[in-house]
Every structure is written in C-alpha cells, then in structure tokens.
C-alpha atoms as a PDB file:
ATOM      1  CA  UNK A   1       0.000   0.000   0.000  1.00  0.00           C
ATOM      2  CA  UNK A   2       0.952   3.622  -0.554  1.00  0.00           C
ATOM      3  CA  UNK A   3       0.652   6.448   1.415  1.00  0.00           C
ATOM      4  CA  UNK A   4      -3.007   6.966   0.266  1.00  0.00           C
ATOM      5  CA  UNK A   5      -4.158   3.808   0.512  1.00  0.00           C
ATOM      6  CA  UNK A   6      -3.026   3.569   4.343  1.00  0.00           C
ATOM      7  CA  UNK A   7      -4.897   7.184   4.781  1.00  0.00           C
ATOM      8  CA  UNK A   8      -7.983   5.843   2.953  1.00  0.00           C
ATOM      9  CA  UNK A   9      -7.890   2.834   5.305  1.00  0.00           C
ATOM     10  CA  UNK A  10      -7.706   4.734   8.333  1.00  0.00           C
ATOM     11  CA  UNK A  11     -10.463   7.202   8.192  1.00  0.00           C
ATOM     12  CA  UNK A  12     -12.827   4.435   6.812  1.00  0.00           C
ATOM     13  CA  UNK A  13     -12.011   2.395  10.203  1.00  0.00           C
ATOM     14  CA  UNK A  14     -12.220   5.855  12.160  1.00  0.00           C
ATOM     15  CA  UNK A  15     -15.616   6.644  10.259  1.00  0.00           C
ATOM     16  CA  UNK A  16     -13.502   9.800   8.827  1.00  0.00           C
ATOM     17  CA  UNK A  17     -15.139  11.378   6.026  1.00  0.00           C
ATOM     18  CA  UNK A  18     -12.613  13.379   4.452  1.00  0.00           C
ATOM     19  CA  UNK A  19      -9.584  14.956   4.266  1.00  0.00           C
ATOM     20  CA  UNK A  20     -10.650  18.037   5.959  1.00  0.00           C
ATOM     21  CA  UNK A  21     -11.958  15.908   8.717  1.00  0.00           C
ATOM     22  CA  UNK A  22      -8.489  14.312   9.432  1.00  0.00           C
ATOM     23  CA  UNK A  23      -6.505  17.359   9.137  1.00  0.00           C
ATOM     24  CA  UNK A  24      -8.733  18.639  12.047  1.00  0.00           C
ATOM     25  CA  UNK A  25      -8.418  16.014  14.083  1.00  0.00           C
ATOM     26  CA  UNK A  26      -4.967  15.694  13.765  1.00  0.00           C
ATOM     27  CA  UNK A  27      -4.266  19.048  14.341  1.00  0.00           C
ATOM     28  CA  UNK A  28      -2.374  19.200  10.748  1.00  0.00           C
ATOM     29  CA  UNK A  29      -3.122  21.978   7.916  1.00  0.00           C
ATOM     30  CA  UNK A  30      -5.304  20.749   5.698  1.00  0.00           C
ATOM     31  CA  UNK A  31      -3.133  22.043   2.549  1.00  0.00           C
ATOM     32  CA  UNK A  32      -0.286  20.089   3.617  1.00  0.00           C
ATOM     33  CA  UNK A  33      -2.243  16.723   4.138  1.00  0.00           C
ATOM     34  CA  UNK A  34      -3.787  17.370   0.810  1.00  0.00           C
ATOM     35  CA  UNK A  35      -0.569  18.312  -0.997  1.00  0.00           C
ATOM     36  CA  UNK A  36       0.872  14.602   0.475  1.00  0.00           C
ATOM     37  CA  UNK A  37      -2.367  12.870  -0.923  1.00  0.00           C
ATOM     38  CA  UNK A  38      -1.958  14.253  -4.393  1.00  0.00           C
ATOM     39  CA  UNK A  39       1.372  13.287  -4.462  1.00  0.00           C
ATOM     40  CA  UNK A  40       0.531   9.453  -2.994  1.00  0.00           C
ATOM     41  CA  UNK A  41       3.614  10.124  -0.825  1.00  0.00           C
ATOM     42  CA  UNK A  42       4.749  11.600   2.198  1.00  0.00           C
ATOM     43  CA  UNK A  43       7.267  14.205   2.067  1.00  0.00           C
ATOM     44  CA  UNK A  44      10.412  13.004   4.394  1.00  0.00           C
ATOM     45  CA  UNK A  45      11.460  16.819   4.083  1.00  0.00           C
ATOM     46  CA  UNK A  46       8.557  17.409   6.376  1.00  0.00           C
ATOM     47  CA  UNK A  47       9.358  15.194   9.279  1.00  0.00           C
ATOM     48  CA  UNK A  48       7.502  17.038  11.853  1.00  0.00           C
ATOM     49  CA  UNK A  49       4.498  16.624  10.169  1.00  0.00           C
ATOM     50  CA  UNK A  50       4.838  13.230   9.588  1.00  0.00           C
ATOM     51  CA  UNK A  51       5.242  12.464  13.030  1.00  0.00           C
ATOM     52  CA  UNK A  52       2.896  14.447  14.077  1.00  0.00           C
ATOM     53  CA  UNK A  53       0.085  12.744  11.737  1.00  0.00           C
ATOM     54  CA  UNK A  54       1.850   9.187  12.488  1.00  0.00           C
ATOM     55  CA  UNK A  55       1.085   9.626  16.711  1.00  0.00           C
ATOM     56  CA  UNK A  56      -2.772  10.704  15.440  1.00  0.00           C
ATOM     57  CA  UNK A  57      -2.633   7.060  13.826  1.00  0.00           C
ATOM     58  CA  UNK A  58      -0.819   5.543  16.239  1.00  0.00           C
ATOM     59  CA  UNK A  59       1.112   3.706  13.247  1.00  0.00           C
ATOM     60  CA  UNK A  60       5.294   4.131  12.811  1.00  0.00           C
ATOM     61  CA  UNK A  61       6.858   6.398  11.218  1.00  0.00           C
ATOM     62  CA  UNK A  62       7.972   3.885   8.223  1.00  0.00           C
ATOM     63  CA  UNK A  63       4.626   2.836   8.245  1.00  0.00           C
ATOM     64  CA  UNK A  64       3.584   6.059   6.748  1.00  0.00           C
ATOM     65  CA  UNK A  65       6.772   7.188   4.441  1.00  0.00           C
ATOM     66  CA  UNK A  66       7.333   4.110   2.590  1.00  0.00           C
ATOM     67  CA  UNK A  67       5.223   1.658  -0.055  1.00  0.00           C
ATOM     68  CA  UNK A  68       4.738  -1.486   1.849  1.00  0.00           C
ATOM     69  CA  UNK A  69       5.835  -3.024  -1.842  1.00  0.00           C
ATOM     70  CA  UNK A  70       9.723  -2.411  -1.872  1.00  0.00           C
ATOM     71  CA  UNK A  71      10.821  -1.923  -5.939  1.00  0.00           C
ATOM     72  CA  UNK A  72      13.916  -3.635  -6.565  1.00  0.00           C
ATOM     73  CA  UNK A  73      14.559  -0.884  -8.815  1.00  0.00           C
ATOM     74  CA  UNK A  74      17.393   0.151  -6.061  1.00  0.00           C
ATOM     75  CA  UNK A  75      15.105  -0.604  -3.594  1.00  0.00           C
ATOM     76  CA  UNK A  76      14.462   3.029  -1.928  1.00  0.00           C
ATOM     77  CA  UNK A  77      13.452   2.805   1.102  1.00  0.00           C
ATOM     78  CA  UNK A  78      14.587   5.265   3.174  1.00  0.00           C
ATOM     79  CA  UNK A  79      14.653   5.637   6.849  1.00  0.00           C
ATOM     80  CA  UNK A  80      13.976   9.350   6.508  1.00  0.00           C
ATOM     81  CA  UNK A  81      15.843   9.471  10.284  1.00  0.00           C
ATOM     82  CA  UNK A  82      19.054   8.520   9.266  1.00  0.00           C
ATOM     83  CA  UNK A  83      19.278   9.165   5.958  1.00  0.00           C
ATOM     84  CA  UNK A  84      19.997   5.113   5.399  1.00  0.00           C
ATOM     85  CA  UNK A  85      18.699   3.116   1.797  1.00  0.00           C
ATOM     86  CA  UNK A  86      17.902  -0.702   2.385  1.00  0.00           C
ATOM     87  CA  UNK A  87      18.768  -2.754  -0.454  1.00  0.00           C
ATOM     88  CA  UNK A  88      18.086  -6.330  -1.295  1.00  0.00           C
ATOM     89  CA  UNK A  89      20.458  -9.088  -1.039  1.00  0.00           C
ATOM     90  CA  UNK A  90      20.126 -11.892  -3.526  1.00  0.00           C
ATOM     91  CA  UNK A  91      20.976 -15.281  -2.551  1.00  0.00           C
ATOM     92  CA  UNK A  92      21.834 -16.207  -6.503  1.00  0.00           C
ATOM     93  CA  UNK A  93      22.012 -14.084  -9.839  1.00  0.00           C
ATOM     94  CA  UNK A  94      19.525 -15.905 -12.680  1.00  0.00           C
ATOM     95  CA  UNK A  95      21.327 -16.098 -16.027  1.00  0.00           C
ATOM     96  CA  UNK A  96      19.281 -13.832 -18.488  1.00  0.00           C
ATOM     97  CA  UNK A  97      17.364 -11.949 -15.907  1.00  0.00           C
ATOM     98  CA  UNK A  98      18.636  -7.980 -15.411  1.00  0.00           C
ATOM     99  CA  UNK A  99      19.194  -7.359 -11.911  1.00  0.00           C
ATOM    100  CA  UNK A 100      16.363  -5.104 -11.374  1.00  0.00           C
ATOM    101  CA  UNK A 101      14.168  -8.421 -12.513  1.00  0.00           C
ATOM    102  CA  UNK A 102      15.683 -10.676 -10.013  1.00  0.00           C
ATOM    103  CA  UNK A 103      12.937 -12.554  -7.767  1.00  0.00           C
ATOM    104  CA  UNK A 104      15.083 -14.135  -5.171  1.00  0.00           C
ATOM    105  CA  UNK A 105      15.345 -11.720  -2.602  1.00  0.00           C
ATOM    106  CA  UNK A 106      16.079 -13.068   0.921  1.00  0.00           C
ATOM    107  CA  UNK A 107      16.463 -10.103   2.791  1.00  0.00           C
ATOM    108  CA  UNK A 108      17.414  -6.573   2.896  1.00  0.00           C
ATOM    109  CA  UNK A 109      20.710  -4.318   4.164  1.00  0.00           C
ATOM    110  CA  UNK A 110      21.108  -1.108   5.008  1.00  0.00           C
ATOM    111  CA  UNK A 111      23.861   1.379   3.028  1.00  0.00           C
ATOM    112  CA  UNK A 112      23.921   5.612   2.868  1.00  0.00           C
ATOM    113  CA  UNK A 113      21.876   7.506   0.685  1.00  0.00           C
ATOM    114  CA  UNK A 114      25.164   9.255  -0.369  1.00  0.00           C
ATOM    115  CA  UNK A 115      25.883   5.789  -2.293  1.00  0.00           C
ATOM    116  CA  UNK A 116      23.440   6.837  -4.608  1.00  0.00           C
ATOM    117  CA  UNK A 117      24.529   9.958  -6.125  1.00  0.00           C
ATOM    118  CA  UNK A 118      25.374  10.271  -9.734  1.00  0.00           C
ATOM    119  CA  UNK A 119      23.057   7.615 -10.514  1.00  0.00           C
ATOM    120  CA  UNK A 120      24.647   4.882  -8.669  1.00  0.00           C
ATOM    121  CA  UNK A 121      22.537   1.130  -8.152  1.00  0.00           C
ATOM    122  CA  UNK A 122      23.518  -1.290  -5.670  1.00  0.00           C
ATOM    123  CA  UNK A 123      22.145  -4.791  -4.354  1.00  0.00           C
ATOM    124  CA  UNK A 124      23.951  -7.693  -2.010  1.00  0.00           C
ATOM    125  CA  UNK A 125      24.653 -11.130  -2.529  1.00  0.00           C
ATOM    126  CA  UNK A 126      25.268 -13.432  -0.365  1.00  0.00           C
ATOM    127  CA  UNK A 127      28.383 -15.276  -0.774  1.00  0.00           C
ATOM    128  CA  UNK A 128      28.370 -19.229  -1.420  1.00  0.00           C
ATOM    129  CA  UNK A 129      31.012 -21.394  -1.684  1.00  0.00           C
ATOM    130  CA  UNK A 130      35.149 -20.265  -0.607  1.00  0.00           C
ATOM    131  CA  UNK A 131      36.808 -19.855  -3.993  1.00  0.00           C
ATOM    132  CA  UNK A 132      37.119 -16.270  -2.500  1.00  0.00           C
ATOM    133  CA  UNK A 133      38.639 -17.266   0.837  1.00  0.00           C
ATOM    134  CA  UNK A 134      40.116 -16.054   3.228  1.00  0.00           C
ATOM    135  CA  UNK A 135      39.306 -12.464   2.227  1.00  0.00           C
ATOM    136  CA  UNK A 136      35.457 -13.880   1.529  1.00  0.00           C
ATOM    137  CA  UNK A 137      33.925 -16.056   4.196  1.00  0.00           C
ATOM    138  CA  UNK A 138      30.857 -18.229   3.229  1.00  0.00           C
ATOM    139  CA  UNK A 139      27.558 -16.350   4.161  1.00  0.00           C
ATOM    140  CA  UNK A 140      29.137 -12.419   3.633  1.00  0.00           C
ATOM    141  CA  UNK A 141      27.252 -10.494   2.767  1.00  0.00           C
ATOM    142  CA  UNK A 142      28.977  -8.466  -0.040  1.00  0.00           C
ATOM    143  CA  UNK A 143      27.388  -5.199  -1.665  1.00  0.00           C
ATOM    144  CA  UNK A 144      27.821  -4.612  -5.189  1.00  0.00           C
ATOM    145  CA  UNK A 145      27.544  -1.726  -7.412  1.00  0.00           C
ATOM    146  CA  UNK A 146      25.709  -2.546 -10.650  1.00  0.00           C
ATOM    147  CA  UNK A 147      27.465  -2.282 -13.529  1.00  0.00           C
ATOM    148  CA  UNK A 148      28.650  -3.145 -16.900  1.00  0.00           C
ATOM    149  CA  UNK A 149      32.074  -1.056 -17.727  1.00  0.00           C
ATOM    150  CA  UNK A 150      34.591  -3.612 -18.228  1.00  0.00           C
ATOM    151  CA  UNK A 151      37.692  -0.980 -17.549  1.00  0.00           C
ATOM    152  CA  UNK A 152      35.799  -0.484 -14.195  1.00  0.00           C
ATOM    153  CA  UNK A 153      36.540  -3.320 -12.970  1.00  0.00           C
ATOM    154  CA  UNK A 154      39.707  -4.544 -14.211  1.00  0.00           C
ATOM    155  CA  UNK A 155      41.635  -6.207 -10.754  1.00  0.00           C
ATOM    156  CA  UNK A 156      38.309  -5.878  -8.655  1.00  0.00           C
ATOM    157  CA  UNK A 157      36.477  -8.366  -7.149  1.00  0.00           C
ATOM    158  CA  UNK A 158      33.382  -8.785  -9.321  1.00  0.00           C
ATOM    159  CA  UNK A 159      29.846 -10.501 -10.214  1.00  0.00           C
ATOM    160  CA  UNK A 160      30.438 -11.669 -13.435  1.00  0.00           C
ATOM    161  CA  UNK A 161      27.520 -13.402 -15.451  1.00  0.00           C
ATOM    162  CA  UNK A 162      28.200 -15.950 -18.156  1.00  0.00           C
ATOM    163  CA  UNK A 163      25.573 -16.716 -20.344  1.00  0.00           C
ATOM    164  CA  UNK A 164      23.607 -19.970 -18.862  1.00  0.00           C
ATOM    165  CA  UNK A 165      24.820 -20.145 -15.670  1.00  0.00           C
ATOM    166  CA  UNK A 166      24.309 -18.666 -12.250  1.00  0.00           C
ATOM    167  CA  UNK A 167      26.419 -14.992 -11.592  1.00  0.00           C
ATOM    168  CA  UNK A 168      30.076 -16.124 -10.321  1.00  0.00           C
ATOM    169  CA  UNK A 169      32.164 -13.877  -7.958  1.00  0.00           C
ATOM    170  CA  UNK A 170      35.784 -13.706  -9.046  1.00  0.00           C
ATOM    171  CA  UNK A 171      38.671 -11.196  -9.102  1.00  0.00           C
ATOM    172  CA  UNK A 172      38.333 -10.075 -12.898  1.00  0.00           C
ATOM    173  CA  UNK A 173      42.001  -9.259 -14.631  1.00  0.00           C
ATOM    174  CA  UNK A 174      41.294  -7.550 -18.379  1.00  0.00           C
ATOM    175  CA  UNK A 175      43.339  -7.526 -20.451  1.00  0.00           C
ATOM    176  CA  UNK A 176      43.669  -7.121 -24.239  1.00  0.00           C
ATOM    177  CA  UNK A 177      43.350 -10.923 -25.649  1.00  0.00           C
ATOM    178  CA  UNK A 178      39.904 -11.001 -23.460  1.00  0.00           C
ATOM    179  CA  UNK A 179      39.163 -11.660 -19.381  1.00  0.00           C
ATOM    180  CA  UNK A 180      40.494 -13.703 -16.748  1.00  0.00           C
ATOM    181  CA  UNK A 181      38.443 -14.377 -13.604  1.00  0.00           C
ATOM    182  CA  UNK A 182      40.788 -15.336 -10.790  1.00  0.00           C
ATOM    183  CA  UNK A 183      39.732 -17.190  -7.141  1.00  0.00           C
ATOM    184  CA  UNK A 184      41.629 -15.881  -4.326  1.00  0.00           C
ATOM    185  CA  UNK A 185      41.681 -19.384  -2.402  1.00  0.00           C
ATOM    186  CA  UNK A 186      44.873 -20.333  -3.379  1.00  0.00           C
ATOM    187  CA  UNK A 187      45.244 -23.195  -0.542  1.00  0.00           C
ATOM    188  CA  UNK A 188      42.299 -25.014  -2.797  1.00  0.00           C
ATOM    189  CA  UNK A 189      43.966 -24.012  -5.910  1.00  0.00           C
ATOM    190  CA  UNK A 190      43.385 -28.115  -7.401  1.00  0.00           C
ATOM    191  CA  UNK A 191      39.585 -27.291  -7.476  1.00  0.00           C
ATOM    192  CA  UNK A 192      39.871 -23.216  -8.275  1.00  0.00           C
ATOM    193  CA  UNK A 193      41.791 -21.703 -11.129  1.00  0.00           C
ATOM    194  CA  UNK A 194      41.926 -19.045 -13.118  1.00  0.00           C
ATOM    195  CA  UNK A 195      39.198 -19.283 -16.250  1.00  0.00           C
ATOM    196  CA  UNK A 196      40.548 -17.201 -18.962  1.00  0.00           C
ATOM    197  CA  UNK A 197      37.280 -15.636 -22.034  1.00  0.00           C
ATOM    198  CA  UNK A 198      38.751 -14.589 -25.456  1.00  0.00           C
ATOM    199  CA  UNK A 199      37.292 -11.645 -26.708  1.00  0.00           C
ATOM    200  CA  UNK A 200      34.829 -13.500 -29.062  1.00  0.00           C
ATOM    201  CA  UNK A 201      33.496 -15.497 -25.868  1.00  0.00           C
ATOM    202  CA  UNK A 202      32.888 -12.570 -23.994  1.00  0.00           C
ATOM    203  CA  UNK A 203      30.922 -10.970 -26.925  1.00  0.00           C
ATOM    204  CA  UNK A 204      28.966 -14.395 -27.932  1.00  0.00           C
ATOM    205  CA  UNK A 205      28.594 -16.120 -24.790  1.00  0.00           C
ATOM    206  CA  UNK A 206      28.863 -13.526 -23.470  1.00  0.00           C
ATOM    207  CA  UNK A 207      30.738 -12.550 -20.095  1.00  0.00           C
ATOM    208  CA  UNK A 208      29.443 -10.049 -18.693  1.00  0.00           C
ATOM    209  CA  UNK A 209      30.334  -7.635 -15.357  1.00  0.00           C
ATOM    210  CA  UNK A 210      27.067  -7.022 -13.166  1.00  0.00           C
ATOM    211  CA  UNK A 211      28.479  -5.689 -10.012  1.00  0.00           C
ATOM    212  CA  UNK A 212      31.712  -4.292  -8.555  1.00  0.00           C
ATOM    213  CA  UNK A 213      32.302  -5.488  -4.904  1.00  0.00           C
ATOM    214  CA  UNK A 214      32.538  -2.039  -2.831  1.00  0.00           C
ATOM    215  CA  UNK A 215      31.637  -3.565   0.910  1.00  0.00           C
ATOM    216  CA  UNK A 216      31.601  -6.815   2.898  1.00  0.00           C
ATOM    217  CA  UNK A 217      30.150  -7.217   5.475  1.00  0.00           C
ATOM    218  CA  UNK A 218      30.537 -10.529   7.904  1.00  0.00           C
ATOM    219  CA  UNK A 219      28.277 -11.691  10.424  1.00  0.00           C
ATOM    220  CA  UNK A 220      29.288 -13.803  14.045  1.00  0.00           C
ATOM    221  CA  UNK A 221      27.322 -16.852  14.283  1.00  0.00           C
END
C-alpha cells in the first residue's frame, strides 16, 4: 500500500469522512495533508508533520513514508531518520534476468543515501562457496555496485555473469586478448583456477560484469 491507501484505510475504520476531517483532528493543515495525498507520498522533508500525523494514527513512522511493496529498482526505502537506503540481497544471480528483474530476494541491508549519487545502483549477494577465501567467508554479505564497464573493474572483485549459468564472484584481470576471472583461495587451488574468455566469448557467450564489490560485510554466528 501507498501512502493513500493507508490514509484511505484509516479514516474508513475511524468513520472519517474526508480529508478536511483528518486534518482537524490531527491538528495538521489541511493544505499540507492534501498536498501529500496528491502526491501518494509523504514528504520526508517534512518530518515534523509526519510524526505528528503518524502519533494521530498511532502507526510508525515507516509505516507512513514508505510503499509497503519495496521496488527492486534500487530498492528506496529510506529511513527518513538517518538518511539510510535498504537494499536487497540476492541469494543467486539468474542467467538472463537484469538485476532489477531478479525474484530471489532473501532479505534486505542497510547502506547511505550518499551511495546513490550520480546515478549509482547497488544490491547484495550473499556469498556461497570459498573460492574467494580467506578475504570472503561463506555467508558475507557483499554489496555490489551494478554495472557493466569492463575498464571499471579490471583487478576488482566482481559478479560476473556468463551466459547460462548462475552470476560467479571472481577477481576479474582484463586484459587485451579477453578476461580472466581469478579465485583468491589459493590453498584449494586443485579445485579453483583461473578461467581465462577470449574476446569472441565474452561478446557471444557472453561474459558479462554485473556488479563491482565495494563492501563486505561478515556476520558472528
């Protein structure tokens, strides 16, 4: 539900007729509850006033400033009190499926608005498997900036998606014959090594880089 859908709710439970009715009754200006209505939103500039109409409701705060349907899309949500974006953590990356399509969400982390500027898109995984050990422990939770600039992320740890299977987290080397993708878990180095992509693979298969690794983050059982 949005933010008018929750108000709708409320003053049909309350017996509330109208807009007018609620701003009086919540002691709020009736041009500012309207102006929030039209916009199916509340405004997180005005935090007063959403706390103020949030006690009348006896609801949370979040309650009232976000969509109870989080878009993937970057995922939004903001905790307008600490200025903080959750994001959604992906236990695998589907083959063929953009990251803003990707279904298997299994929970979501917190990161600073400021990430965002200039445009910038971000989503976890978490990590499965030690080809990245030690600096990689199973269950990390690793946050990724979406991309697809392969001079980016030349010698970065990256989520790298080749056609047909799952996304695969590797230390990418590029060079100009094509890309490398290099484990770090060089005490299993029998069962990891390197796996080198001319450039006609990477433009057929084709390889491509869906995330930069910019945090980790690893939990205490």
């Amino acid at each position: 539900m949005n933010f008018n859908d929750k108000i709708d709710m409320f003053m049909k439970e309350h017996d509330i007729k109208d807009l007018k009715q609620l701003a009086l009754k919540s002691n709020i200006p009736y041009t500012t509850l309207r102006d929030f209505y039209l916009k199916k939103s509340a405004d997180n500039s005005r935090l007063s006033t959403i706390r103020k109409l949030s006690e009348y409701m006896k609801c949370s705060l979040d309650y009232l400033a976000f969509d109870d349907n989080l878009v993937f899309d970057n995922a939004e949500q903001v905790d307008i009190t600490t200025n903080i974006i959750k994001i959604p953590v992906l236990g695998v990356i589907k083959a063929g499926i953009p990251i803003e399509a990707q279904e298997n969400i299994i929970e979501y982390v917190d990161i600073p608005k400021e990430w965002l500027k200039s445009g910038k898109k971000y989503y976890g995984l978490k990590i499965s498997g030690d080809s990245m050990y030690p600096k990689y422990l199973e269950n990390d939770i690793v946050i990724f900036e979406q991309t697809d600039d392969y001079l980016s992320a030349n010698k970065k740890d990256c989520a790298v998606m080749v056609n047909g299977f799952d996304a695969t987290f590797k230390n990418v080397t590029i060079t100009e014959s094509g890309i490398t993708l290099v484990p770090l878990n060089l005490n299993n180095s029998d069962n990891y090594q390197p796996q080198f992509y001319d450039k006609e693979q990477v433009k057929n298969l084709p390889v491509r880089i869906v995330g930069i690794a910019k945090e980790k983050r690893t939990r205490i059982d």
